[in-house]
PDB file of N, CA and C in Angstrom:
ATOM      1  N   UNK A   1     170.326  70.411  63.297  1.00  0.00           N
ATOM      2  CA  UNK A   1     171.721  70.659  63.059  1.00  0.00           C
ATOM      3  C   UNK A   1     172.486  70.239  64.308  1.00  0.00           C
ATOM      4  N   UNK A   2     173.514  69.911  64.157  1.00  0.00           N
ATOM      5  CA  UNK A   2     174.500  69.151  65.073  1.00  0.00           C
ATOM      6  C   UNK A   2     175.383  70.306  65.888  1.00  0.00           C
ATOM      7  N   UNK A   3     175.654  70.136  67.056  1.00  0.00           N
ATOM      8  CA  UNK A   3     175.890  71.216  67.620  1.00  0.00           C
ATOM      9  C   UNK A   3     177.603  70.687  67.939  1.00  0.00           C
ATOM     10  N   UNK A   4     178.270  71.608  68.332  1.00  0.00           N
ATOM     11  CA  UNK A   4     179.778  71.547  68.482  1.00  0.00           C
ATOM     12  C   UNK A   4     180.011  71.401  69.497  1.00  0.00           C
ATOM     13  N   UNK A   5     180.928  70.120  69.814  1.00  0.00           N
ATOM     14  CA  UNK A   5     181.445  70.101  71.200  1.00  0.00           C
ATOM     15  C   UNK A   5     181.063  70.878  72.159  1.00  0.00           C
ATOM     16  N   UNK A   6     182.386  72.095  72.024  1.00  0.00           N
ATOM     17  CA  UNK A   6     182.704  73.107  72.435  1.00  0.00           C
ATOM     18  C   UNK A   6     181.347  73.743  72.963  1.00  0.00           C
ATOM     19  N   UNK A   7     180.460  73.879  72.168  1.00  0.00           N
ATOM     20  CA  UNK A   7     179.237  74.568  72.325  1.00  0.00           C
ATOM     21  C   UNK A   7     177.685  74.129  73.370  1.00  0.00           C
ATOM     22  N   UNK A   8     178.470  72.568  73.367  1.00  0.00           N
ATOM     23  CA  UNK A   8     176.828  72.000  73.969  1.00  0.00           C
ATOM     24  C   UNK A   8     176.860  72.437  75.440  1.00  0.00           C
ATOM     25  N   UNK A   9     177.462  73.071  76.165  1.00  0.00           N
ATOM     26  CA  UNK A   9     177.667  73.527  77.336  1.00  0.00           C
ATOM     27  C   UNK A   9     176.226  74.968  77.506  1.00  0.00           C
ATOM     28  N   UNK A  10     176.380  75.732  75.939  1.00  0.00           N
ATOM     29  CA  UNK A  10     174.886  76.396  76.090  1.00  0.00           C
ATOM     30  C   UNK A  10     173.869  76.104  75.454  1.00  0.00           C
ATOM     31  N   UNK A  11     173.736  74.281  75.640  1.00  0.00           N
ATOM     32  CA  UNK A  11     172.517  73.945  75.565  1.00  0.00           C
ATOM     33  C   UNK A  11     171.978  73.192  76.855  1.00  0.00           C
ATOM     34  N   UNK A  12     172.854  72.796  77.647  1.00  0.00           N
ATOM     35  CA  UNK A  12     172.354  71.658  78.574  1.00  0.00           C
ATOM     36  C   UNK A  12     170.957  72.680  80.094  1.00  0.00           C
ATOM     37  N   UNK A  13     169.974  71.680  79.956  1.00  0.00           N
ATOM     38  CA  UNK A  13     169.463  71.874  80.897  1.00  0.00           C
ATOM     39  C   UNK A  13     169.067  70.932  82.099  1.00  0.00           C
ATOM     40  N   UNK A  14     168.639  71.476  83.116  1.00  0.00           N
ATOM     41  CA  UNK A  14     169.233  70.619  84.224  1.00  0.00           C
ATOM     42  C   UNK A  14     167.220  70.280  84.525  1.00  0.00           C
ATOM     43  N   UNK A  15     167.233  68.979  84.636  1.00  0.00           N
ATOM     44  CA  UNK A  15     165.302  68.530  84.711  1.00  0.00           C
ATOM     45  C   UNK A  15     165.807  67.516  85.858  1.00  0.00           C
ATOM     46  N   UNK A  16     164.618  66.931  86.227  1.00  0.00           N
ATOM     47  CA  UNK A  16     164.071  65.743  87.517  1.00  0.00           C
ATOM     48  C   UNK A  16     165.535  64.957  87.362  1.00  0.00           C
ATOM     49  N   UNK A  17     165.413  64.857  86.005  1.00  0.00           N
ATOM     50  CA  UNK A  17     166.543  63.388  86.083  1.00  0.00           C
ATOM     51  C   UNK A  17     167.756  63.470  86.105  1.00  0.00           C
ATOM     52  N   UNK A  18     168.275  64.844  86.142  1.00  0.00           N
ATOM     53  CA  UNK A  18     169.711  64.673  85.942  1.00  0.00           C
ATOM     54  C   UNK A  18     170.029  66.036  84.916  1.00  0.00           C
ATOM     55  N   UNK A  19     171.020  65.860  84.298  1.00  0.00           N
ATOM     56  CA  UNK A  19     171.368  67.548  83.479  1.00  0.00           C
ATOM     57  C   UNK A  19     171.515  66.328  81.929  1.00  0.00           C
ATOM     58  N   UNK A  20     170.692  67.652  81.223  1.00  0.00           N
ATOM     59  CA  UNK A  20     170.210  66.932  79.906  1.00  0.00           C
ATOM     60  C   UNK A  20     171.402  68.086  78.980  1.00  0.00           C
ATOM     61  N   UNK A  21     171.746  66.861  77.990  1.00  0.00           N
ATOM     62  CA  UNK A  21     172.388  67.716  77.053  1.00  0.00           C
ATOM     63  C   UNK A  21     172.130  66.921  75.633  1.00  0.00           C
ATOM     64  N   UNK A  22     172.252  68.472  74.780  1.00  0.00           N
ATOM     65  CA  UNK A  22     171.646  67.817  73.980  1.00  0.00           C
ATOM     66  C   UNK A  22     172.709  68.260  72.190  1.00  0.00           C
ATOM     67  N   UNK A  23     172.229  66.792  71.757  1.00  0.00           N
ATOM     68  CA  UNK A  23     173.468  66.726  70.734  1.00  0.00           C
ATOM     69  C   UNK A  23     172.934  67.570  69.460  1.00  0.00           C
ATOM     70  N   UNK A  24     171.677  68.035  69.354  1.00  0.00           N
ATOM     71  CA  UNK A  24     171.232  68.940  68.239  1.00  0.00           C
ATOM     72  C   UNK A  24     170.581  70.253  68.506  1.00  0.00           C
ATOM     73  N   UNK A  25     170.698  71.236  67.783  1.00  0.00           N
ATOM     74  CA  UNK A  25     170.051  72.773  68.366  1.00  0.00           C
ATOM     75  C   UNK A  25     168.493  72.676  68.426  1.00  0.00           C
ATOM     76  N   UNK A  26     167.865  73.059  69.046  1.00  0.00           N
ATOM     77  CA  UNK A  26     166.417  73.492  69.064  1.00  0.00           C
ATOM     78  C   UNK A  26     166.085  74.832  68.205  1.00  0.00           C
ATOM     79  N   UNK A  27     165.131  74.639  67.462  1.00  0.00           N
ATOM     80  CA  UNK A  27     164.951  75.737  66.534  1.00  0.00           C
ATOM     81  C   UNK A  27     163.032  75.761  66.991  1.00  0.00           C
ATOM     82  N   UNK A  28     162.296  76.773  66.968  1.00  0.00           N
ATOM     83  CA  UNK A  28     160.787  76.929  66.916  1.00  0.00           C
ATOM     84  C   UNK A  28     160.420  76.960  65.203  1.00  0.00           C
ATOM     85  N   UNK A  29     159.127  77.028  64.989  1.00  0.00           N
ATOM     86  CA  UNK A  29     159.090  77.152  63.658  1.00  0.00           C
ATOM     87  C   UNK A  29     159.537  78.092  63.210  1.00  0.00           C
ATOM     88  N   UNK A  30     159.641  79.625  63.773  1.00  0.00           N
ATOM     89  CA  UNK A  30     160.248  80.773  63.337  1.00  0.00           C
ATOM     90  C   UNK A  30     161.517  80.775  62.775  1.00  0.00           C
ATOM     91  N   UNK A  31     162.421  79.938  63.679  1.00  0.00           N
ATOM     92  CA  UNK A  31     164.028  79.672  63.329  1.00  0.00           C
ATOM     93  C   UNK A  31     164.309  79.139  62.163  1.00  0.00           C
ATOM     94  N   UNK A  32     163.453  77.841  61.604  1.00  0.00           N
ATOM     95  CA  UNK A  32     163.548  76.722  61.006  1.00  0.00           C
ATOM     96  C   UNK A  32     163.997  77.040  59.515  1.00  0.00           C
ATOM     97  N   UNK A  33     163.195  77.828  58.939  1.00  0.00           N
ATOM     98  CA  UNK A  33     163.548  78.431  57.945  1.00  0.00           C
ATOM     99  C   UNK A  33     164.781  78.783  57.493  1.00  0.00           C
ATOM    100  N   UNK A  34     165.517  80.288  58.074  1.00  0.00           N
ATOM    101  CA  UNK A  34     166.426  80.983  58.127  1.00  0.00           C
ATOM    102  C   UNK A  34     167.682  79.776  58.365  1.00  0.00           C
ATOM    103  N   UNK A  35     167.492  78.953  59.470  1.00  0.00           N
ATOM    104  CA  UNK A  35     168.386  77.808  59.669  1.00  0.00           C
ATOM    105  C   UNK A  35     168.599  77.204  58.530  1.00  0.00           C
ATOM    106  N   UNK A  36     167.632  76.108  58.019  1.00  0.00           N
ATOM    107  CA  UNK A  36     167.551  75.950  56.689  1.00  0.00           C
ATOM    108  C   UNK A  36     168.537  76.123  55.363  1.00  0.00           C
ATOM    109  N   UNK A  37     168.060  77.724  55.355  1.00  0.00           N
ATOM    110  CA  UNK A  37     168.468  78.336  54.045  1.00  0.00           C
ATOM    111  C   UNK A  37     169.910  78.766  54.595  1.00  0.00           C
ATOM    112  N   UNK A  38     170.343  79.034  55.748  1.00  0.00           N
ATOM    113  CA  UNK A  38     171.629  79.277  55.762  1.00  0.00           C
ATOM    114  C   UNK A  38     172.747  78.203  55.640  1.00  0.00           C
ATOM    115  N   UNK A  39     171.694  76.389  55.710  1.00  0.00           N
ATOM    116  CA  UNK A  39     172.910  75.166  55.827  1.00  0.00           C
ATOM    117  C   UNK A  39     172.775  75.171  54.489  1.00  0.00           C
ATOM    118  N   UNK A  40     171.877  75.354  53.656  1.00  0.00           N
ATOM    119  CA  UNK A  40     171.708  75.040  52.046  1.00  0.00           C
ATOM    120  C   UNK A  40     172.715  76.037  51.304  1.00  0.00           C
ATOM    121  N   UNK A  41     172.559  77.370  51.998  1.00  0.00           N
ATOM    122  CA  UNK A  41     173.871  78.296  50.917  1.00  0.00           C
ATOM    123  C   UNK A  41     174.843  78.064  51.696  1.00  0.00           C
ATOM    124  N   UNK A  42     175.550  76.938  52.465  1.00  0.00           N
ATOM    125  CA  UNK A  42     176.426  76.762  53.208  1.00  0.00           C
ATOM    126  C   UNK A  42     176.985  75.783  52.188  1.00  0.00           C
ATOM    127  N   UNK A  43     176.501  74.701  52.074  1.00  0.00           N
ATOM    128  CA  UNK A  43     176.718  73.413  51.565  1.00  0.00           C
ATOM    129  C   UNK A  43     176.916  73.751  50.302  1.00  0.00           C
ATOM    130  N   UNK A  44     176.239  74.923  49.134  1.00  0.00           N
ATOM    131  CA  UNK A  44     176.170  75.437  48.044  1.00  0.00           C
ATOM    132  C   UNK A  44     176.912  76.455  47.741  1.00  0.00           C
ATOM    133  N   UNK A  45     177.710  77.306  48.581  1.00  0.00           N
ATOM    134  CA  UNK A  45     177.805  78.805  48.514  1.00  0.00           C
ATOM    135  C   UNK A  45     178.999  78.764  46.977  1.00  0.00           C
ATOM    136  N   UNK A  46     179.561  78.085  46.590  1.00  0.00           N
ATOM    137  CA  UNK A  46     180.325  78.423  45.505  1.00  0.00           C
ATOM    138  C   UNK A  46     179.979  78.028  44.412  1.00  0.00           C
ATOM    139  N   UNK A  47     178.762  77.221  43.677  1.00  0.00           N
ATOM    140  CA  UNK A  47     177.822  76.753  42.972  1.00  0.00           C
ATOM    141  C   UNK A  47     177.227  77.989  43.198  1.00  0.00           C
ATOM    142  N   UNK A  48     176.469  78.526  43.926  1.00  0.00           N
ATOM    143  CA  UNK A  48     175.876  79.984  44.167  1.00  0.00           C
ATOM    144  C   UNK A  48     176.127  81.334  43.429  1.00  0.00           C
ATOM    145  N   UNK A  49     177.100  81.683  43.979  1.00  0.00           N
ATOM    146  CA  UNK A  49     178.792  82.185  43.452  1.00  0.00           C
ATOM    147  C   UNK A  49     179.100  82.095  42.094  1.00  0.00           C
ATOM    148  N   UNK A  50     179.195  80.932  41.732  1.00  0.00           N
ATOM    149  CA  UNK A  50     179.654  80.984  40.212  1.00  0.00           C
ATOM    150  C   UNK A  50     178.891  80.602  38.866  1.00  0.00           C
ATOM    151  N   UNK A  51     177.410  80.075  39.337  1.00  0.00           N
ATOM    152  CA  UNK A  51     176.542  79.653  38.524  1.00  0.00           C
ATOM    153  C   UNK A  51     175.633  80.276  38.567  1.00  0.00           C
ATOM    154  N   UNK A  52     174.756  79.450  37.325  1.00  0.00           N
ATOM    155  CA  UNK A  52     173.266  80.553  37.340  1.00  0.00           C
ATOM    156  C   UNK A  52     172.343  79.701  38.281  1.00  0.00           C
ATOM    157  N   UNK A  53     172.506  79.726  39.431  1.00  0.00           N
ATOM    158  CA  UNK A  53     171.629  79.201  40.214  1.00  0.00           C
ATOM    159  C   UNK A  53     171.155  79.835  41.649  1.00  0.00           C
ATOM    160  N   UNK A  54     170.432  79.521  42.068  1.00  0.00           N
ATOM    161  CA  UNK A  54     169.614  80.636  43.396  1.00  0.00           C
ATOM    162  C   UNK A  54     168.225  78.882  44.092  1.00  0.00           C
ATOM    163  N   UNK A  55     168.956  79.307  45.494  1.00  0.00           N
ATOM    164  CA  UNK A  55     168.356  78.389  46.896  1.00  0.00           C
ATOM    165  C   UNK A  55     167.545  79.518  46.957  1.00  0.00           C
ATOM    166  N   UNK A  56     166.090  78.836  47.616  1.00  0.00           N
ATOM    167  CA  UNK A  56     165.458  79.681  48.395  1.00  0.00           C
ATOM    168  C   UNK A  56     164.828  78.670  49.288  1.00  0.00           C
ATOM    169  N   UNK A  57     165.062  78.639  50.621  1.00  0.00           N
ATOM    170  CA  UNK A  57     164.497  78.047  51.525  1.00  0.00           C
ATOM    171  C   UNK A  57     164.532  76.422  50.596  1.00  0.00           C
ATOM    172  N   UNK A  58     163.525  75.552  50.283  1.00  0.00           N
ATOM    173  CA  UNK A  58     163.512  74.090  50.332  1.00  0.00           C
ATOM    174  C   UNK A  58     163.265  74.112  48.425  1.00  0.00           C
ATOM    175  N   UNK A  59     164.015  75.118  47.878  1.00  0.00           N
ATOM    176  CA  UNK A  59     163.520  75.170  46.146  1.00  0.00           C
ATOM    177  C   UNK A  59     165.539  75.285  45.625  1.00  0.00           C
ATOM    178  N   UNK A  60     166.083  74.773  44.999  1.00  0.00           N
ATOM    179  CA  UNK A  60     167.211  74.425  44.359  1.00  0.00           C
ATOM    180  C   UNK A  60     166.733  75.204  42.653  1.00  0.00           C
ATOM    181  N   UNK A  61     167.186  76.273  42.282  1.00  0.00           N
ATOM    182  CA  UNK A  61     166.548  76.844  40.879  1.00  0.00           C
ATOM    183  C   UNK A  61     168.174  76.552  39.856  1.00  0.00           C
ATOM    184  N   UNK A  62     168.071  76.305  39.000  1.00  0.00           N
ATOM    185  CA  UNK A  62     168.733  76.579  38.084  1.00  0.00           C
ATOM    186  C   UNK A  62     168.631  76.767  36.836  1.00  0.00           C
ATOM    187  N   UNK A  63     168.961  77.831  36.210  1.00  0.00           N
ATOM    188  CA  UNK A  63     168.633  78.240  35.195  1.00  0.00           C
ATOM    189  C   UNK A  63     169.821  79.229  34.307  1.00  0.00           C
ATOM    190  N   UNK A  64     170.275  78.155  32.829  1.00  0.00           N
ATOM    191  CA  UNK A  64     171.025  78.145  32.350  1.00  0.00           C
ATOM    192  C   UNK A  64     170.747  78.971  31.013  1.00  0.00           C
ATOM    193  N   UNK A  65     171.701  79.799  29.923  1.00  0.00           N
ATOM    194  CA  UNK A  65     171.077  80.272  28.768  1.00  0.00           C
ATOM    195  C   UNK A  65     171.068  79.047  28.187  1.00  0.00           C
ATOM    196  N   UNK A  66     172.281  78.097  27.858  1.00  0.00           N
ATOM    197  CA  UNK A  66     172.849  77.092  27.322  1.00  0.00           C
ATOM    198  C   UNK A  66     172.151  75.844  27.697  1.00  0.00           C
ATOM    199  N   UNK A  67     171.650  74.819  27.455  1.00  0.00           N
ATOM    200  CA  UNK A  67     171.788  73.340  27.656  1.00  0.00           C
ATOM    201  C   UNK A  67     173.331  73.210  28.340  1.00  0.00           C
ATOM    202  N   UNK A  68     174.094  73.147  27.546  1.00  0.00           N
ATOM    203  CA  UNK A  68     175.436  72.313  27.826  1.00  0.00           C
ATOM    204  C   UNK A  68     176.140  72.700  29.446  1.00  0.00           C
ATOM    205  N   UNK A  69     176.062  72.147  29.934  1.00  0.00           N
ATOM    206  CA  UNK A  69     176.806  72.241  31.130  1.00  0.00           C
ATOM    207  C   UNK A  69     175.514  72.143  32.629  1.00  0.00           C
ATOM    208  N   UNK A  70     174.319  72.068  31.918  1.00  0.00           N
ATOM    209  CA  UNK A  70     173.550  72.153  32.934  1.00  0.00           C
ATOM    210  C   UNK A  70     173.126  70.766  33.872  1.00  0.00           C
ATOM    211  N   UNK A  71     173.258  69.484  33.104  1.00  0.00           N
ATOM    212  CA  UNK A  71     173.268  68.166  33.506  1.00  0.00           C
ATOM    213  C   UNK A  71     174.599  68.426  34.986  1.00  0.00           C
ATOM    214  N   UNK A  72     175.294  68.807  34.489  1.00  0.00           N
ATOM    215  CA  UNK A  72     176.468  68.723  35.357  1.00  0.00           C
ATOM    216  C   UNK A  72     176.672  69.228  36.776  1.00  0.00           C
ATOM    217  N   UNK A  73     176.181  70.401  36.439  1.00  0.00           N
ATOM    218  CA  UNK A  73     175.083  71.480  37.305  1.00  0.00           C
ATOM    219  C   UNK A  73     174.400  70.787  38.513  1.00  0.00           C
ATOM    220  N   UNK A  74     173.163  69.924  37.802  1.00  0.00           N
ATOM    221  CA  UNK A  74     172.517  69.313  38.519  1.00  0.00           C
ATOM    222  C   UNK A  74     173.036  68.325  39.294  1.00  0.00           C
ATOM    223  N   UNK A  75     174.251  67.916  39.278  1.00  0.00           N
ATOM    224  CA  UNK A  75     174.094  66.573  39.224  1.00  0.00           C
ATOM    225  C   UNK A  75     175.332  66.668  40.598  1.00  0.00           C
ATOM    226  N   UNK A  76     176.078  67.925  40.393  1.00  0.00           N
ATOM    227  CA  UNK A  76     176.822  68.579  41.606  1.00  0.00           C
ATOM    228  C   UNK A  76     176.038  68.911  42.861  1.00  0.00           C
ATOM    229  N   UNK A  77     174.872  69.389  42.330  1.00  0.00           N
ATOM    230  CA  UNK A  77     173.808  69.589  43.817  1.00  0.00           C
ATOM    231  C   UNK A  77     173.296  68.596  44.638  1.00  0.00           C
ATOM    232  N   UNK A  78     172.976  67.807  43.639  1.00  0.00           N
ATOM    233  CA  UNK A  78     172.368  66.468  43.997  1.00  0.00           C
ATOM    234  C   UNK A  78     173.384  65.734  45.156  1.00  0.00           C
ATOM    235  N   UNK A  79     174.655  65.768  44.669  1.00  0.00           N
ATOM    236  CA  UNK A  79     175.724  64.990  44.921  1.00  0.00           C
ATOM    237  C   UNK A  79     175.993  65.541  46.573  1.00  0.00           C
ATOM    238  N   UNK A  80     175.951  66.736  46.565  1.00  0.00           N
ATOM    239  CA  UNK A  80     176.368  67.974  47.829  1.00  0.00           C
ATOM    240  C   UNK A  80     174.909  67.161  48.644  1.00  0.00           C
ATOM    241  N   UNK A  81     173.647  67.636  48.300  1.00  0.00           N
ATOM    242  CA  UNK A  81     172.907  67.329  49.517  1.00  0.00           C
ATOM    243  C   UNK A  81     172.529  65.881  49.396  1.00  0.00           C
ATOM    244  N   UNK A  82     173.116  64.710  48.861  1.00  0.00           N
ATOM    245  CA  UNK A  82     173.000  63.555  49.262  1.00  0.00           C
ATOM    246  C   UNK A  82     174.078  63.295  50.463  1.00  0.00           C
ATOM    247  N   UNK A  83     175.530  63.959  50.393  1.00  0.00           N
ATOM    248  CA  UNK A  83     176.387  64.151  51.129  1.00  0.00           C
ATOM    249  C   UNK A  83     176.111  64.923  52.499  1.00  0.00           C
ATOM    250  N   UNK A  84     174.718  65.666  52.708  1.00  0.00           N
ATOM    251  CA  UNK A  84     174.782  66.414  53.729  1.00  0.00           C
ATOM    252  C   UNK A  84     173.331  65.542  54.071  1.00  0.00           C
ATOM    253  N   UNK A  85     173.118  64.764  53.334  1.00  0.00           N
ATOM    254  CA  UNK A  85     172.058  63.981  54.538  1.00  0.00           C
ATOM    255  C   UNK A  85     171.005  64.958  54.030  1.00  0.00           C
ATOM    256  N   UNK A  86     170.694  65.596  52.934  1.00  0.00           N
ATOM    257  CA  UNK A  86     169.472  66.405  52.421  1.00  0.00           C
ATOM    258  C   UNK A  86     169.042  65.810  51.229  1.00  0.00           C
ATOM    259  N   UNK A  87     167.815  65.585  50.925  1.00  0.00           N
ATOM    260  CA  UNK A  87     167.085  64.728  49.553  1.00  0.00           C
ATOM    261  C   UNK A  87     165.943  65.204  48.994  1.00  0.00           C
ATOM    262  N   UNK A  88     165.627  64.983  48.109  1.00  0.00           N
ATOM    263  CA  UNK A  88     165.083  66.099  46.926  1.00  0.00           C
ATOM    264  C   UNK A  88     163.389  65.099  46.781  1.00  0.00           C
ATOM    265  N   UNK A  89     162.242  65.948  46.805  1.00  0.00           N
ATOM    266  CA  UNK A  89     161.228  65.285  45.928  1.00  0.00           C
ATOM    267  C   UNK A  89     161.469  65.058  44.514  1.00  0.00           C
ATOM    268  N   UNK A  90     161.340  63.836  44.297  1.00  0.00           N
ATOM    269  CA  UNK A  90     161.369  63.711  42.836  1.00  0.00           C
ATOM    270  C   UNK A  90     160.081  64.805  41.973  1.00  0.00           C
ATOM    271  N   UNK A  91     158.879  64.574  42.568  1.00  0.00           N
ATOM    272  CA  UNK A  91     157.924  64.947  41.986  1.00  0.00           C
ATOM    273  C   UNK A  91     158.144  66.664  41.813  1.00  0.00           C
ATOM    274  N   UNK A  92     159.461  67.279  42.335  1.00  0.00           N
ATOM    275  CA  UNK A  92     159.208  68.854  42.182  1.00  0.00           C
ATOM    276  C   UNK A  92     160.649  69.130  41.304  1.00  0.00           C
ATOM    277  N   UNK A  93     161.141  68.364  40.691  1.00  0.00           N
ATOM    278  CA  UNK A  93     161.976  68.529  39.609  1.00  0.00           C
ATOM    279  C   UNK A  93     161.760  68.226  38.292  1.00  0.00           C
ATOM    280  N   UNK A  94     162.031  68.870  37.400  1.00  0.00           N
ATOM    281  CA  UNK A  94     161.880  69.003  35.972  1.00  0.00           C
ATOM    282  C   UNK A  94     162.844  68.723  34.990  1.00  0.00           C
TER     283      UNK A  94
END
């Protein structure tokens, strides 16, 4: 994730070569997750909100009573994380 101007001031560290700064956050594997799922219901939160749908970490669920309106559904998510630079296995959609 891309860090804010304003903000890279508490990332820079100072090594051999000079003071390093750096244009993206450091996360451990612990972080990665939670990070994750908070840019996904970020990018989603009103699709969330108003549909029958639920993020969990790297899974996009939707689940409609109706057919009708669900193509559309999909096709809004798709649209959001092609826009955020996020892309889907084909092989884990149905």
């Amino acid at each position: 994730m891309w860090i804010k101007e304003e903000n890279k001031w508490k990332v820079e560290l100072t090594i051999l070569e000079g003071l390093f700064e750096s244009t993206v956050m450091f996360y451990g594997l612990t972080d990665s997750p939670a990070t994750f799922q908070t840019m996904v219901n970020e990018i989603l939160w009103d699709l969330i909100n108003t549909r029958d749908m639920a993020s969990f970490i790297d899974n996009v669920i939707v689940e409609m009573e109706k057919e009708e309106g669900h193509n559309e559904v999909v096709e809004e998510i798709v649209i959001r994380l092609v826009e955020n630079n996020l892309y889907m296995k084909q092989k884990k959609y149905k």
